[in-house]
C-alpha atoms as a PDB file:
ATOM      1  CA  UNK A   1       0.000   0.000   0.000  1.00  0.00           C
ATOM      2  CA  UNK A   2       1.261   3.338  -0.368  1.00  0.00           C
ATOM      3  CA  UNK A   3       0.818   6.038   2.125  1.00  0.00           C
ATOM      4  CA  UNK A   4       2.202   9.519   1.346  1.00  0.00           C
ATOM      5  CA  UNK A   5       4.734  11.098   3.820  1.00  0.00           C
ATOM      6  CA  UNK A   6       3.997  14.594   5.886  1.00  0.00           C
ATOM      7  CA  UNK A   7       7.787  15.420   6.298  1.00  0.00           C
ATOM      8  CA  UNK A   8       8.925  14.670   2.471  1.00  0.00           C
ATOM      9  CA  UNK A   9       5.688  14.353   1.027  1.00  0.00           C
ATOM     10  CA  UNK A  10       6.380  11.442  -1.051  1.00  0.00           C
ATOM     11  CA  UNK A  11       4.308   8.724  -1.477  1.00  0.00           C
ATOM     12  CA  UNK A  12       5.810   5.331  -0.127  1.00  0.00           C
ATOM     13  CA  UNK A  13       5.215   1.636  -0.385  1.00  0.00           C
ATOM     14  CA  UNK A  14       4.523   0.063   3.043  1.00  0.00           C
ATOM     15  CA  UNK A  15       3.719  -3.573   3.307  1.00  0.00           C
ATOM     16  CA  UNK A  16       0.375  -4.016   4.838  1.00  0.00           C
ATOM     17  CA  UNK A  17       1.544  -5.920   7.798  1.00  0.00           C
ATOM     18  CA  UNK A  18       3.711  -3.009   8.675  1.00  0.00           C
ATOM     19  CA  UNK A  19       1.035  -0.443   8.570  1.00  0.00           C
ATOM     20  CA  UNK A  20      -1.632  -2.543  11.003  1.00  0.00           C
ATOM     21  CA  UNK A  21       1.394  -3.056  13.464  1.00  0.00           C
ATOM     22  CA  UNK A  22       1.841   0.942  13.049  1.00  0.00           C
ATOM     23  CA  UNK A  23      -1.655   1.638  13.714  1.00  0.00           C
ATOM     24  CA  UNK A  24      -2.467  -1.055  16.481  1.00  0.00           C
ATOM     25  CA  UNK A  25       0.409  -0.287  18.971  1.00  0.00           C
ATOM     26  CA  UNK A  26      -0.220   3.955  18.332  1.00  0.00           C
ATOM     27  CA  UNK A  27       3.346   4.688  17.073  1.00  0.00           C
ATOM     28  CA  UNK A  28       2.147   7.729  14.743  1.00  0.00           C
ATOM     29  CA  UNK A  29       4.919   6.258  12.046  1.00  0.00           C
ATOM     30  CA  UNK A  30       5.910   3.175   9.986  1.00  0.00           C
ATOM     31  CA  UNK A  31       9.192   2.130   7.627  1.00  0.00           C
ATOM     32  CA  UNK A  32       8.070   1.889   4.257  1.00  0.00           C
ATOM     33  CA  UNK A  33      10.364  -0.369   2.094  1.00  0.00           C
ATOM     34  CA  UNK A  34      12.665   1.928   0.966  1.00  0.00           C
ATOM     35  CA  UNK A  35      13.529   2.241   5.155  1.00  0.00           C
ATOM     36  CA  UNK A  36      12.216   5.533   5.610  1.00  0.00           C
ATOM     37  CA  UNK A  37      10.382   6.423   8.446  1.00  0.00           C
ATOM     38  CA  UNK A  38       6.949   7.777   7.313  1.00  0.00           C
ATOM     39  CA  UNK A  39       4.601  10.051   8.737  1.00  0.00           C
ATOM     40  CA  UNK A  40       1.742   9.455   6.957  1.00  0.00           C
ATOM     41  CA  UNK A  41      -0.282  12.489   5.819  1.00  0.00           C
ATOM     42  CA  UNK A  42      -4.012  12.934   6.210  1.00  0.00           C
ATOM     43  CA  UNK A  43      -5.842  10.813   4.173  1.00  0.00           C
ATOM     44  CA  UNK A  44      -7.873  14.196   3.010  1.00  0.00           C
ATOM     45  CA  UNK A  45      -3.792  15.379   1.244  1.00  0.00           C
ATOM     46  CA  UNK A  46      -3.725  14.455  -2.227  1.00  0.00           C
ATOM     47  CA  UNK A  47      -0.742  11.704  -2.880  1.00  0.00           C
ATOM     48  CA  UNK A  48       2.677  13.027  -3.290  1.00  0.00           C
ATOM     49  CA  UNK A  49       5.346  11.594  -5.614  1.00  0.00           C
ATOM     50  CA  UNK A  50       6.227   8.378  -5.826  1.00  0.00           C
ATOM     51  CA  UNK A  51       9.260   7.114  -3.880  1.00  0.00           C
ATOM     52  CA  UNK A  52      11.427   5.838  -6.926  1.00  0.00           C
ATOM     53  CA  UNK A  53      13.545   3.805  -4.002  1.00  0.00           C
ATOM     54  CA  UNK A  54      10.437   2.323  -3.313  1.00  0.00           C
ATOM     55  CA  UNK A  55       9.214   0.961  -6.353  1.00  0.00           C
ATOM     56  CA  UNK A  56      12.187  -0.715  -7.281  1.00  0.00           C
ATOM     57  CA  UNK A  57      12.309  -2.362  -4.545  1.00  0.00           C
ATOM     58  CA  UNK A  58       8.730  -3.551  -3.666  1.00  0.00           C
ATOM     59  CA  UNK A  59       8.644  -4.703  -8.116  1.00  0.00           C
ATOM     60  CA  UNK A  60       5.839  -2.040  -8.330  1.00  0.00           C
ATOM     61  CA  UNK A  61       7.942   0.091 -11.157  1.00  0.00           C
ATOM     62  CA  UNK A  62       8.581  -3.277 -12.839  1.00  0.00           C
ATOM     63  CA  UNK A  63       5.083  -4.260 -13.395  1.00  0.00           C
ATOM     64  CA  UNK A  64       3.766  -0.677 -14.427  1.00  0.00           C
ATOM     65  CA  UNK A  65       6.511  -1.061 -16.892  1.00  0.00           C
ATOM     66  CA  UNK A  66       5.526  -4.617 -18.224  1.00  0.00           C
ATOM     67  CA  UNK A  67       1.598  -3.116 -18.042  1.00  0.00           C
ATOM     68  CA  UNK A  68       2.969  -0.762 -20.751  1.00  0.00           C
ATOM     69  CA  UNK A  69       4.739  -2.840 -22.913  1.00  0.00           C
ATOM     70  CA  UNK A  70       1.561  -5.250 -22.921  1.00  0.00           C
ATOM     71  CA  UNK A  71      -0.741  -1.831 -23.595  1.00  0.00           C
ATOM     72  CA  UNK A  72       1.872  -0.849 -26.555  1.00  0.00           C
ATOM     73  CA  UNK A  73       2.086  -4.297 -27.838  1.00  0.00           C
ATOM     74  CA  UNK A  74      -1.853  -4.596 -27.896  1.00  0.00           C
ATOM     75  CA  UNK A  75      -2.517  -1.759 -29.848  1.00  0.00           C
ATOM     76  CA  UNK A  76       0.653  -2.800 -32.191  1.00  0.00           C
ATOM     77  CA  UNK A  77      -1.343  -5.949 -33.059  1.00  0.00           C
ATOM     78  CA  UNK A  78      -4.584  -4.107 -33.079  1.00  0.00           C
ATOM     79  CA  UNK A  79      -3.149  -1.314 -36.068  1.00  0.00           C
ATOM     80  CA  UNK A  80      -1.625  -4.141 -38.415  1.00  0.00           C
END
């Protein structure tokens, strides 16, 4: 899941796991994947910027990318 940060305001990936463990024991922050501690923003902030650090590492930049060579390779097929 990604939750956007209040001090950098970038939006990181933190595993779900981590985030219930966050809420339930009241700590106010979590390590998203890339190890940053996050703050998360209000949910009412709109999302900041992915964390580059944290796509690569959680695959999520790898599968958008594959998504778009499927999308480009569809309509490829579809104009011949």
């Amino acid at each position: 899941m990604t939750v956007t940060c209040a001090r950098d305001g970038y939006s990181h990936v933190v595993p779900h796991a981590v985030l219930a463990d966050s809420l339930a024991s009241g700590a106010g922050h979590c390590t998203a994947m890339c190890g940053h501690v996050v703050l998360p923003a209000s949910l009412a902030s709109p999302p900041g910027d992915r964390c580059l650090l944290c796509a690569e590492t959680s695959g999520i930049g790898r599968r958008a990318q594959r998504k778009r060579s499927w999308a480009s390779l569809a309509r490829s097929a579809r104009s011949a």
